[in-house]
Protein backbone atom coordinates (compact mmCIF):
# COMPACT_ATOMS: atom_id res chain seq x y z
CA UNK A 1 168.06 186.15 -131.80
CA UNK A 2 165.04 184.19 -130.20
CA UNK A 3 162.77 183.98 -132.84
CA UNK A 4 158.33 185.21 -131.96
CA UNK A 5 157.02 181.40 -131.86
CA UNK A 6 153.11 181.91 -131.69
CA UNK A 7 151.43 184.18 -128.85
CA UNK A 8 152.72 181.05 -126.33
CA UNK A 9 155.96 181.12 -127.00
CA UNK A 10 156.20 185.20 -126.66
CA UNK A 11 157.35 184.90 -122.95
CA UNK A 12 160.05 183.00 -123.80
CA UNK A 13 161.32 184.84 -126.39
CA UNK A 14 161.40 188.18 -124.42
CA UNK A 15 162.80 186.88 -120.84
CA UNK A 16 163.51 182.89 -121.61
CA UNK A 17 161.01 181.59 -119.10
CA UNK A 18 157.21 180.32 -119.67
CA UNK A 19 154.28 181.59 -117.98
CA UNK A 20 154.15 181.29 -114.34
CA UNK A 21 157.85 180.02 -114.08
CA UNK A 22 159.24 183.80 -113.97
CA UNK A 23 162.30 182.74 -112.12
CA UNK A 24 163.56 179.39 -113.88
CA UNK A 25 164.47 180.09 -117.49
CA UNK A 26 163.61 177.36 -119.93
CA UNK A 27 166.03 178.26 -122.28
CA UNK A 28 169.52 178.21 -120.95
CA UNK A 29 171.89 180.96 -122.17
CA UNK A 30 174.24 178.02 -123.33
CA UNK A 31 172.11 176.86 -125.98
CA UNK A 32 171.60 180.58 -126.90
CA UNK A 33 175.19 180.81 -126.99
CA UNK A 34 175.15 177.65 -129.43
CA UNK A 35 172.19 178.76 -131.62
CA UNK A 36 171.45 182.70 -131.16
CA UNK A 37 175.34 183.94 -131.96
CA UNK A 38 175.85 186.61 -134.50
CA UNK A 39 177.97 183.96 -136.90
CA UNK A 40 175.85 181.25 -136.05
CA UNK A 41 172.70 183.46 -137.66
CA UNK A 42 174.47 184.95 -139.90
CA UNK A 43 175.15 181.89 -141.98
CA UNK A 44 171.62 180.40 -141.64
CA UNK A 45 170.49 183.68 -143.05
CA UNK A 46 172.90 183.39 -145.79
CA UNK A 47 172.20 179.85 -146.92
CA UNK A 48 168.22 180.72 -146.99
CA UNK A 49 168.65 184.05 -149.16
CA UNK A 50 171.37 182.56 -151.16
CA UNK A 51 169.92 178.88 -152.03
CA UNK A 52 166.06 179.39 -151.08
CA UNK A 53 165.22 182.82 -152.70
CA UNK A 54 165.46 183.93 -156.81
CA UNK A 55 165.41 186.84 -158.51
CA UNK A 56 162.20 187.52 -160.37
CA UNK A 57 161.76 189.57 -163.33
CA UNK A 58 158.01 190.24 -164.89
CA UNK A 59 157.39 192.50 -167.91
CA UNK A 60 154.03 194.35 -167.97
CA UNK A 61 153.80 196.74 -171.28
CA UNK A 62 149.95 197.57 -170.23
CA UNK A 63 150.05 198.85 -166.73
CA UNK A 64 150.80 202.60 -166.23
CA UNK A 65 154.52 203.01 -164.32
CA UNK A 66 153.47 203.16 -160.50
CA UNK A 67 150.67 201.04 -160.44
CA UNK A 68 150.80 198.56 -157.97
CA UNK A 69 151.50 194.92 -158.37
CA UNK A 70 150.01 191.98 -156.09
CA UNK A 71 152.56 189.36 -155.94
CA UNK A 72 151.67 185.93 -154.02
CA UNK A 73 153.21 183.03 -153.10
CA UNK A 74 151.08 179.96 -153.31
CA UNK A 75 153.56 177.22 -153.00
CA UNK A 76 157.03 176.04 -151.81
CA UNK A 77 159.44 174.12 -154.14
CA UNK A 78 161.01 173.02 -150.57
CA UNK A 79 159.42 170.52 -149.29
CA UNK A 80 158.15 170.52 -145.86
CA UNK A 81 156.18 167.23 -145.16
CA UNK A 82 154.94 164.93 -142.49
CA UNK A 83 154.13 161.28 -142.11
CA UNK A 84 150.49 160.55 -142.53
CA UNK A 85 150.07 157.46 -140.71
CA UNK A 86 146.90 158.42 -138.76
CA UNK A 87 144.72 159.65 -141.77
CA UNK A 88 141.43 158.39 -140.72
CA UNK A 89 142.14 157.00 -137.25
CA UNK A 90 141.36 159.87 -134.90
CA UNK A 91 137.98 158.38 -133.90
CA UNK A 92 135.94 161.59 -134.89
CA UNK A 93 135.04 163.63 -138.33
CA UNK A 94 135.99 166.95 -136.60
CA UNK A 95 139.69 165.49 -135.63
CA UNK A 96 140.12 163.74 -138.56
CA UNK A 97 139.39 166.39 -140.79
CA UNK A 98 142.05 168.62 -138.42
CA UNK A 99 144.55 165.84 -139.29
CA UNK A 100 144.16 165.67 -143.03
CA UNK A 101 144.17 169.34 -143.28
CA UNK A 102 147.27 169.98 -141.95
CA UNK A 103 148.33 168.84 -145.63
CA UNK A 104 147.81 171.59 -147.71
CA UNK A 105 147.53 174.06 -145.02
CA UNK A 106 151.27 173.40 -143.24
CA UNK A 107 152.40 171.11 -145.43
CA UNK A 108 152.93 170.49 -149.16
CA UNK A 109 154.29 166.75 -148.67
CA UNK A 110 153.07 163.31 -147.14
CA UNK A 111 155.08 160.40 -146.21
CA UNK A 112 152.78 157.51 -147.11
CA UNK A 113 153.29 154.32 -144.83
CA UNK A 114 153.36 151.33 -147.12
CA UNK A 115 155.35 148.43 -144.83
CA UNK A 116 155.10 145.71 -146.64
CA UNK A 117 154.78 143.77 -143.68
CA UNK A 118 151.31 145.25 -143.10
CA UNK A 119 150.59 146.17 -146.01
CA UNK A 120 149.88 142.40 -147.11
CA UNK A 121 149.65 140.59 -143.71
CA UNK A 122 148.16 137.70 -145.86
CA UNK A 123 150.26 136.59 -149.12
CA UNK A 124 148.36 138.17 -152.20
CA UNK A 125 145.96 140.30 -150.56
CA UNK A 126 147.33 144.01 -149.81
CA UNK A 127 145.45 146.78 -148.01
CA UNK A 128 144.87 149.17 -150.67
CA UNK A 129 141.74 149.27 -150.90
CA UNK A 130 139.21 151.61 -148.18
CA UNK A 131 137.97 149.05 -145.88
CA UNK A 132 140.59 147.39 -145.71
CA UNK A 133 141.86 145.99 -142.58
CA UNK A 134 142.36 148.00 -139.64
CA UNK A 135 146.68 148.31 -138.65
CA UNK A 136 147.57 151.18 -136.66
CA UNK A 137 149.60 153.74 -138.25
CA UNK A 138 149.03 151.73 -141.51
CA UNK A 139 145.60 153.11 -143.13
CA UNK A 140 145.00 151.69 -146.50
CA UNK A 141 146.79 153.35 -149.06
CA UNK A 142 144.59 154.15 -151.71
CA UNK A 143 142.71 157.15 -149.72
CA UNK A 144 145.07 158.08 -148.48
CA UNK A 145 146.75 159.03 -151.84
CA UNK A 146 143.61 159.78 -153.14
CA UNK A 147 143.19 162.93 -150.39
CA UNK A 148 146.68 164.05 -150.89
CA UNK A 149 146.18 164.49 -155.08
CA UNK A 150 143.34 166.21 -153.92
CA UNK A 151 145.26 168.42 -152.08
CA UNK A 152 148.61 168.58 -154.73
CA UNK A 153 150.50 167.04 -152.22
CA UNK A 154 153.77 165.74 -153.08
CA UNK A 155 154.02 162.04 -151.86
CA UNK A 156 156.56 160.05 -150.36
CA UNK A 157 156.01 156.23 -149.99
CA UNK A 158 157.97 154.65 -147.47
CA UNK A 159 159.02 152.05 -148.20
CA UNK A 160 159.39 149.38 -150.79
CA UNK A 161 162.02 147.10 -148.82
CA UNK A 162 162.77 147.70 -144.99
CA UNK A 163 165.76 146.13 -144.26
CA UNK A 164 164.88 145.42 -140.43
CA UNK A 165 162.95 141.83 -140.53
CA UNK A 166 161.08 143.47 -137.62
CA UNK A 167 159.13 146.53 -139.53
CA UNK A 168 159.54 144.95 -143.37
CA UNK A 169 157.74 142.04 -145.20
CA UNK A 170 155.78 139.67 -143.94
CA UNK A 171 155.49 136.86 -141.81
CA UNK A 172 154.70 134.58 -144.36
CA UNK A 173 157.98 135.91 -146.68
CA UNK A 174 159.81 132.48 -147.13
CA UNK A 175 163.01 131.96 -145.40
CA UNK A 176 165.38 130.86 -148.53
CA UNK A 177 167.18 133.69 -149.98
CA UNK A 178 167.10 132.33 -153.59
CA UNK A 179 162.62 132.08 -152.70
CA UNK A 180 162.44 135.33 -151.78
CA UNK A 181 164.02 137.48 -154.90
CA UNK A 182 161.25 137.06 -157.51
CA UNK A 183 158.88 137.87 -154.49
CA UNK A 184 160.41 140.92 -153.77
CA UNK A 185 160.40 141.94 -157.78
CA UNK A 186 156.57 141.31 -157.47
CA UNK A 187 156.54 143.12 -154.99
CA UNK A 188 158.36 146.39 -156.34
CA UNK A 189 156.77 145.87 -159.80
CA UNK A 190 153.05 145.86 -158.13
CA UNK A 191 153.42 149.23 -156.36
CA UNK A 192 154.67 150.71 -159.69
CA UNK A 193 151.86 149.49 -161.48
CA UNK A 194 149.16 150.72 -159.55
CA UNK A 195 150.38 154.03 -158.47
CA UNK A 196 152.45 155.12 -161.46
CA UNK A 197 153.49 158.23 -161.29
CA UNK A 198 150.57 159.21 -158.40
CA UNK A 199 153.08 158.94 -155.64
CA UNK A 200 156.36 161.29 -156.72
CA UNK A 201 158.94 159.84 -154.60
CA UNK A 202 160.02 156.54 -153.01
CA UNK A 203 162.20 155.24 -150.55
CA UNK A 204 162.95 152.37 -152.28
CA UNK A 205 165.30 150.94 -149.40
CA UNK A 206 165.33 151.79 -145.84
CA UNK A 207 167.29 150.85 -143.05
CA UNK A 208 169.55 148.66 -145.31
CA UNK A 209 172.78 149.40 -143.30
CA UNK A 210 174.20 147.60 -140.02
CA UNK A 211 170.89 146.57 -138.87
CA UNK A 212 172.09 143.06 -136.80
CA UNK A 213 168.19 141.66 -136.87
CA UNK A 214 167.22 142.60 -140.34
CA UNK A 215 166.96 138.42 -140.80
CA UNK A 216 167.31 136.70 -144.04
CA UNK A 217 167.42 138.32 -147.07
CA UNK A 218 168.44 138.30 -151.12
CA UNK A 219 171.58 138.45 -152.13
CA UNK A 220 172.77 142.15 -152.95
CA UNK A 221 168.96 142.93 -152.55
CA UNK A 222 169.58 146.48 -152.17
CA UNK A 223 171.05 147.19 -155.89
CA UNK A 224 168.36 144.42 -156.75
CA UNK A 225 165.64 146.48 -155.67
CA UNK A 226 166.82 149.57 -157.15
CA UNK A 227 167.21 148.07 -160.74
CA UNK A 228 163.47 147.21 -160.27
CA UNK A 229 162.39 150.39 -158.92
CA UNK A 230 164.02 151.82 -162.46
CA UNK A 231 162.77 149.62 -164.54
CA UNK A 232 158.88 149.45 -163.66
CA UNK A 233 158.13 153.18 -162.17
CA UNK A 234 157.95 155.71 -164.53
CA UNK A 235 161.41 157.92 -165.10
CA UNK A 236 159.55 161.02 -163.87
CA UNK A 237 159.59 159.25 -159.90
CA UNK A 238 162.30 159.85 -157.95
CA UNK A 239 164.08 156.75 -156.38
CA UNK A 240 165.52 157.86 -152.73
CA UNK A 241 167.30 155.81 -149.97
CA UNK A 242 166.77 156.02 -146.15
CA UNK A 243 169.41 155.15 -143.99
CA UNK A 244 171.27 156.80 -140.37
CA UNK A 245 170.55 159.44 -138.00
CA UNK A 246 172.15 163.00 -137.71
CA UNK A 247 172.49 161.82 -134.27
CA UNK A 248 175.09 159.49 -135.49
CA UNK A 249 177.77 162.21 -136.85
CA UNK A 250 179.04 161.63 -140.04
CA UNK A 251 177.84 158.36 -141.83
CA UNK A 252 181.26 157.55 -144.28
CA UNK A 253 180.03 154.23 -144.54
CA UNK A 254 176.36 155.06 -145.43
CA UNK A 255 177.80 158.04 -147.97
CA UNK A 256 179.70 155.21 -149.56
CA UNK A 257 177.70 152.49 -149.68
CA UNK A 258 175.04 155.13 -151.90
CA UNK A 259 178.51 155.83 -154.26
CA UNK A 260 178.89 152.26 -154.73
CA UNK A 261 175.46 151.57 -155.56
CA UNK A 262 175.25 154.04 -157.72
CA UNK A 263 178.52 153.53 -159.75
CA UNK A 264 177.25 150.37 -160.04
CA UNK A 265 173.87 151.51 -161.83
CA UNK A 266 171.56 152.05 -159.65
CA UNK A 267 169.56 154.59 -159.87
CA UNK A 268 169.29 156.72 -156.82
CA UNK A 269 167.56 160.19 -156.46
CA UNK A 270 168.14 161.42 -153.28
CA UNK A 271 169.69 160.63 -149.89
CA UNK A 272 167.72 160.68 -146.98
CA UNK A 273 169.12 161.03 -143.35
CA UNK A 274 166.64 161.21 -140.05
CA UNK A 275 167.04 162.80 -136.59
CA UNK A 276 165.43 161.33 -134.26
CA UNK A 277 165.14 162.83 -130.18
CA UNK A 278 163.35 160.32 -128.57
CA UNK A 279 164.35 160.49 -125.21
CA UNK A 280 162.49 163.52 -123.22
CA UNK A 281 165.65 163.48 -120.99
CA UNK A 282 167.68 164.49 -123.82
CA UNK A 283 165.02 167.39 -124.68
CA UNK A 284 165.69 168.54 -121.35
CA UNK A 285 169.68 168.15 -121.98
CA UNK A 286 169.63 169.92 -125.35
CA UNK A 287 167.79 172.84 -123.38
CA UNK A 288 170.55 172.97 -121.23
CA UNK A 289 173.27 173.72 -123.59
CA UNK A 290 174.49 169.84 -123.81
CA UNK A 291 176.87 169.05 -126.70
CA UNK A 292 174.09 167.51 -129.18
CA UNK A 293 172.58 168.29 -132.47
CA UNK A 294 174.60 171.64 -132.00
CA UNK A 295 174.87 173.94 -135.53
CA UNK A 296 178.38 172.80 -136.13
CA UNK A 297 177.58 168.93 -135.39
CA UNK A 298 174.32 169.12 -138.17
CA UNK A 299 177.01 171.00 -140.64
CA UNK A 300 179.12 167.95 -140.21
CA UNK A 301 176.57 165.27 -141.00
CA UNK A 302 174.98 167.43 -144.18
CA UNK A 303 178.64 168.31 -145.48
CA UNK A 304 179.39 164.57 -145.29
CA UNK A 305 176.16 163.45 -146.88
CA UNK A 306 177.08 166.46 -149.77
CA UNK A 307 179.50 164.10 -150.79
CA UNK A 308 176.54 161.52 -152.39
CA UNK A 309 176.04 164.18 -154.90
CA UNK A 310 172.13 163.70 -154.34
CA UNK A 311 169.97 165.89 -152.65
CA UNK A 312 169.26 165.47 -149.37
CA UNK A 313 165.94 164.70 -147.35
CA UNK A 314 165.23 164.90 -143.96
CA UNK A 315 163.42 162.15 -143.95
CA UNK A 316 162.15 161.28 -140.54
CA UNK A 317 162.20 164.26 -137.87
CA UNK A 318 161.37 163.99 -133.70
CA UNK A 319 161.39 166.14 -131.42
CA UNK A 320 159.56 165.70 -128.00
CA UNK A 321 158.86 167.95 -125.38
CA UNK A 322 160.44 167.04 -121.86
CA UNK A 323 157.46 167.45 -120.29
CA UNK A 324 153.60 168.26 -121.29
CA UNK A 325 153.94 171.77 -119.45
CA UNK A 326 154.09 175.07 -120.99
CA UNK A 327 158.31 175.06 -120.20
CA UNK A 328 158.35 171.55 -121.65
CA UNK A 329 156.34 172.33 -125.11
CA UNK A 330 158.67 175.58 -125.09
CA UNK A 331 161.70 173.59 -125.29
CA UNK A 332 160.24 171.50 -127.86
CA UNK A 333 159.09 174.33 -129.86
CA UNK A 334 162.82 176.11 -129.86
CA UNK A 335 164.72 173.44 -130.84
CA UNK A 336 162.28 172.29 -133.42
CA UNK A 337 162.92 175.96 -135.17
CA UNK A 338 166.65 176.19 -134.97
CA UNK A 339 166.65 173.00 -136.95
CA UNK A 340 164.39 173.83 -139.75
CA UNK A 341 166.17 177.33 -140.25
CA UNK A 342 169.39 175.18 -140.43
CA UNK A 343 168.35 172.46 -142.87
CA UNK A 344 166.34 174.88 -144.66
CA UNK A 345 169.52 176.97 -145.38
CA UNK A 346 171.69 174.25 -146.34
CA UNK A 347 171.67 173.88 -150.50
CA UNK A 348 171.45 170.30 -150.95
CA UNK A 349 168.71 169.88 -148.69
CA UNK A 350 165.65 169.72 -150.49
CA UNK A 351 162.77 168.72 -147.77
CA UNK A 352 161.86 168.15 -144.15
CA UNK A 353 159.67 165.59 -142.62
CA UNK A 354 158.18 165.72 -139.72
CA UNK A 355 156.98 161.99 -138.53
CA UNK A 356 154.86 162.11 -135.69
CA UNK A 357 152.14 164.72 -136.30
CA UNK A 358 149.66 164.09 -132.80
CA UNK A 359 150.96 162.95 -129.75
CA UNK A 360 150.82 159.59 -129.18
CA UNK A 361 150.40 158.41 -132.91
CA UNK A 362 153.82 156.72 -132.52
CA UNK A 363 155.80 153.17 -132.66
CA UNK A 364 156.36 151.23 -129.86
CA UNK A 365 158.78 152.90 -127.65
CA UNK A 366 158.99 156.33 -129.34
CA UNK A 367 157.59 159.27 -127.52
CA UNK A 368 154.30 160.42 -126.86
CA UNK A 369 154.84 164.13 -126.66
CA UNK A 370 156.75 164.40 -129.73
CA UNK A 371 153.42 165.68 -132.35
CA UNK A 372 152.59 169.29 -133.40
CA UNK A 373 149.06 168.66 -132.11
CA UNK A 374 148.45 167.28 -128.91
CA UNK A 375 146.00 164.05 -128.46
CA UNK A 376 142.56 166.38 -128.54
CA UNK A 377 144.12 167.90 -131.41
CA UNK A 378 144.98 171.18 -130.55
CA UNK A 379 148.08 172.57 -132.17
CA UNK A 380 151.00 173.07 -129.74
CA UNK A 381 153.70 175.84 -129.61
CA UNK A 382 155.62 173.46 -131.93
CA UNK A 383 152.69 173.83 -134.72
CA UNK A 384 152.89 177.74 -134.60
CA UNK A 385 156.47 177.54 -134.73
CA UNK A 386 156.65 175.81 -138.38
CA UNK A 387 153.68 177.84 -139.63
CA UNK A 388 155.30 180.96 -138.69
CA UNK A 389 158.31 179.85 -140.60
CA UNK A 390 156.76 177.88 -143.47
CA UNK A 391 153.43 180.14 -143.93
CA UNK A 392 154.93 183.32 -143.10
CA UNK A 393 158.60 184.22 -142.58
CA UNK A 394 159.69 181.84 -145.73
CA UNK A 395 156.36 182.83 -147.70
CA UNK A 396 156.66 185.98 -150.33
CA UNK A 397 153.78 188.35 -150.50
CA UNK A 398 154.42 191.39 -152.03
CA UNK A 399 152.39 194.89 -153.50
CA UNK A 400 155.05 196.28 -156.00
CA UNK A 401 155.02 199.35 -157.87
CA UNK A 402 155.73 199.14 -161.24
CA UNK A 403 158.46 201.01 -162.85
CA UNK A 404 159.02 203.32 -165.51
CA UNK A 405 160.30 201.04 -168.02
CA UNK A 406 157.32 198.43 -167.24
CA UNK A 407 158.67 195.83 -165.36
CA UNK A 408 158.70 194.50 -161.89
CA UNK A 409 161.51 192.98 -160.16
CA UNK A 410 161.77 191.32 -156.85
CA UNK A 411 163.55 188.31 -154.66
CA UNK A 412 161.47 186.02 -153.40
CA UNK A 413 161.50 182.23 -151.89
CA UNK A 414 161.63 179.71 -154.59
CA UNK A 415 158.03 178.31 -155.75
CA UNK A 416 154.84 178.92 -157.26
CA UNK A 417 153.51 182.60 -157.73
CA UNK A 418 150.14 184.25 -158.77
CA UNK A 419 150.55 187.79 -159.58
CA UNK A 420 147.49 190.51 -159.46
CA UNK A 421 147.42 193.68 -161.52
CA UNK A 422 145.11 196.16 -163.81
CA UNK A 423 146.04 197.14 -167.10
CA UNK A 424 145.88 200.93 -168.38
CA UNK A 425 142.42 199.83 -169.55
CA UNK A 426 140.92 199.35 -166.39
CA UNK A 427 140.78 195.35 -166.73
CA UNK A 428 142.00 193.42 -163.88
CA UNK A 429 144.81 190.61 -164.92
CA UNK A 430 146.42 187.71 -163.54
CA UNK A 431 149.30 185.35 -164.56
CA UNK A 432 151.05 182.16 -162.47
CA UNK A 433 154.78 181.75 -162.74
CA UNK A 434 157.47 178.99 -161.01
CA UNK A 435 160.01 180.60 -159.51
CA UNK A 436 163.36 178.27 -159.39
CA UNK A 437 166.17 180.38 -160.45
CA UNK A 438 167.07 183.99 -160.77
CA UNK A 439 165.49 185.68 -164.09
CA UNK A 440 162.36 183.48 -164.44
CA UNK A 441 159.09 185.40 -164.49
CA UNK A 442 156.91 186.47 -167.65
CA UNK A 443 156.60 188.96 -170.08
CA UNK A 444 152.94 189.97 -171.04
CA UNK A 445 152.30 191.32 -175.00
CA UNK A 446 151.63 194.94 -175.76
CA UNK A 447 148.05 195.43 -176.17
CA UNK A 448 147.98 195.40 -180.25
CA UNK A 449 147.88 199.17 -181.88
CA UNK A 450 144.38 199.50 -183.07
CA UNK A 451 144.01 201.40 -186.44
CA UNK A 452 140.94 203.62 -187.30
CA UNK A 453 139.66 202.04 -190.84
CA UNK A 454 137.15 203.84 -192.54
């Protein structure tokens, strides 16, 4: 079942071809046989109703049976993020502004980008600060977490220690082991002191495992660095760990290497795996029906990861279109979707991340076409595919009668409500409720009994 992916993607969906290309499907019918099956669909649709939706339950004594209810949802407790390494750096006010609204309007989360190794290019001088230094992809952090509080935007930073030399600290980090470890504690114990509890969530550690050029580095500096994250950020942040791609299959080795750390001590929140499709060519593959990222290959990586007993992030998510033609943003549109429904549906996931948000905001030898907005920022097929999902499909808005015995009951996607109603009085009423689990809601008082006194 081809899901209705913005007015662009509405040719495909009917007939599997894009505009002008009536006779060359984009979509093969073996990656609908993958993704579109009846048992394929039927447990994505299972996992979101079962694990994503709750069962509200609001008591209203003052409104007359019948009257109708407005019920809203006006946030996600899923997370569905983005990196926000270009906030700022779109060269004018009208595309910047684009940029940082995607925040609050798509997304509810923000992967801040605080590499050490640019983040202090020169030994005790950071770029916090606005005005700092110009890096690209690395805007000073400060306004950056500034405009997402702004916005109640849950915040990732990413990352306290890289374990590839390459992307981590700086050139200036000594190279002696034993030199290095207090440096590194300064290191964690400055972040916690200046952003508290302002950013929510850390990767404390990326990239720790196999990496052959990670260069020198502390002794056992991952369960190092954890014990510091613990001990100078406030309880309430969550300490995660970044590590492998879904590409990859299972990770055994990175699934125990988080036990061990944390039967060790360490304190670690939750597990986050990426997915990466850089190559176009592969796009193009996947398209085809070719044997990768299929629904039973993701089940395999996210039921081995289960095994952490953390909840899982997707942490870093890529998908670029084969081409920058209608068939090619099509392609990367369609397999962008199936993948959110899947992770969305699967209980220990609790967020998604997508990294590169424009095209050509992206590392060295990563794609070009692989943002929601192409480079004039105008939102591709991709874009209207995760709004129609996050902002609509996954969204509850409701108008509910109330029934005789004053309540109103309904299942809706986990997160923050408003509800709308007028009392037998004629006064209009609101209330705001979380929704995480069935039963929550509220129950408003009976207006008092008022006796004539003479």
């Amino acid at each position: 079942m081809m899901r209705i992916l913005g007015a662009l993607l509405l040719t495909v969906v009917l007939n599997g071809t894009a505009p002008g290309q009536t006779s060359v499907p984009v979509i093969s019918d073996a990656y609908r046989a993958l993704w579109d099956n009846p048992q394929a669909q039927a447990r994505i649709e299972k996992g979101i109703r079962e694990h994503r939706m709750a069962e509200a339950a609001l008591v209203l004594p003052s409104v007359k049976p019948g009257s109708m209810v407005m019920v809203e949802q006006t946030r996600h407790a899923f997370l569905f993020g983005g990196n926000s390494f270009l906030f700022g750096d779109l060269k004018t006010p009208e595309k910047n502004q684009r940029y940082a609204e995607t925040f609050g309007t798509l997304f509810n989360a923000a992967t801040v980008a605080f590499y050490w190794k640019t983040l202090e290019r020169e030994r005790g001088k950071p770029r916090y600060a606005a005005g700092s230094s110009y890096e690209f992809r690395r805007p000073p952090t400060d306004p950056v977490v500034a405009y997402m509080e702004s916005r109640s935007i849950s915040m990732n930073g990413h990352a306290i220690i890289y374990g590839m030399r390459q992307w981590g600290h700086p050139e200036w980090m000594p190279e002696d082991r034993r030199a290095m470890e207090p440096i590194f504690e300064t290191h964690v114990r400055e972040l916690a002191e200046r952003y508290q509890a302002r950013v929510q969530r850390w990767d404390v550690v990326n990239e720790s495992i196999d990496q052959a050029n990670r260069g020198l580095m502390p002794d056992d500096y991952t369960f190092k660095t954890y014990q510091w994250a613990a001990k100078y950020f406030p309880p309430s942040v969550r300490l995660g760990i970044n590590d492998c791609d879904i590409h990859g299959g299972p990770s055994r080795r990175y699934v125990e290497i988080v036990r061990d750390l944390i039967d060790r001590g360490a304190r670690i929140d939750c597990v986050g795996v990426q997915m990466h499709i850089f190559n176009p060519g592969e796009a193009q593959r996947i398209a085809a029906g070719a044997d990768a990222l299929t629904p039973a290959k993701n089940y395999a990586v996210l039921d081995c990861l289960r095994e952490a007993e953390r909840p899982i992030h997707i942490s870093e998510v890529t998908v670029c279109a084969p081409t920058n033609t209608a068939a090619g943003q099509i392609i990367q549109a369609t397999i962008a979707t199936n993948l959110y429904r899947l992770w969305f549906s699967y209980p220990q996931v609790m967020g998604i991340t997508w990294w590169n948000v424009v095209d050509g905001g992206t590392a060295s030898g990563e794609p070009s076409l692989s943002g929601l907005y192409d480079t004039n920022m105008v939102a591709k097929p991709v874009y209207y595919a995760l709004d129609t999902l996050i902002n609509h499909e996954w969204k509850t808005r409701l108008e509910i009668p109330v029934s005789e015995d004053k309540s109103v009951k309904f299942r809706g996607f986990k997160g923050r409500y408003r509800v709308n109603w007028t009392d037998v009085s004629g006064t209009a009423q609101s209330r705001e409720f979380n929704l995480s689990k069935d039963g929550d809601g509220f129950a408003v008082p009976a207006a008092p009994v008022r006796l004539n006194q003479k």
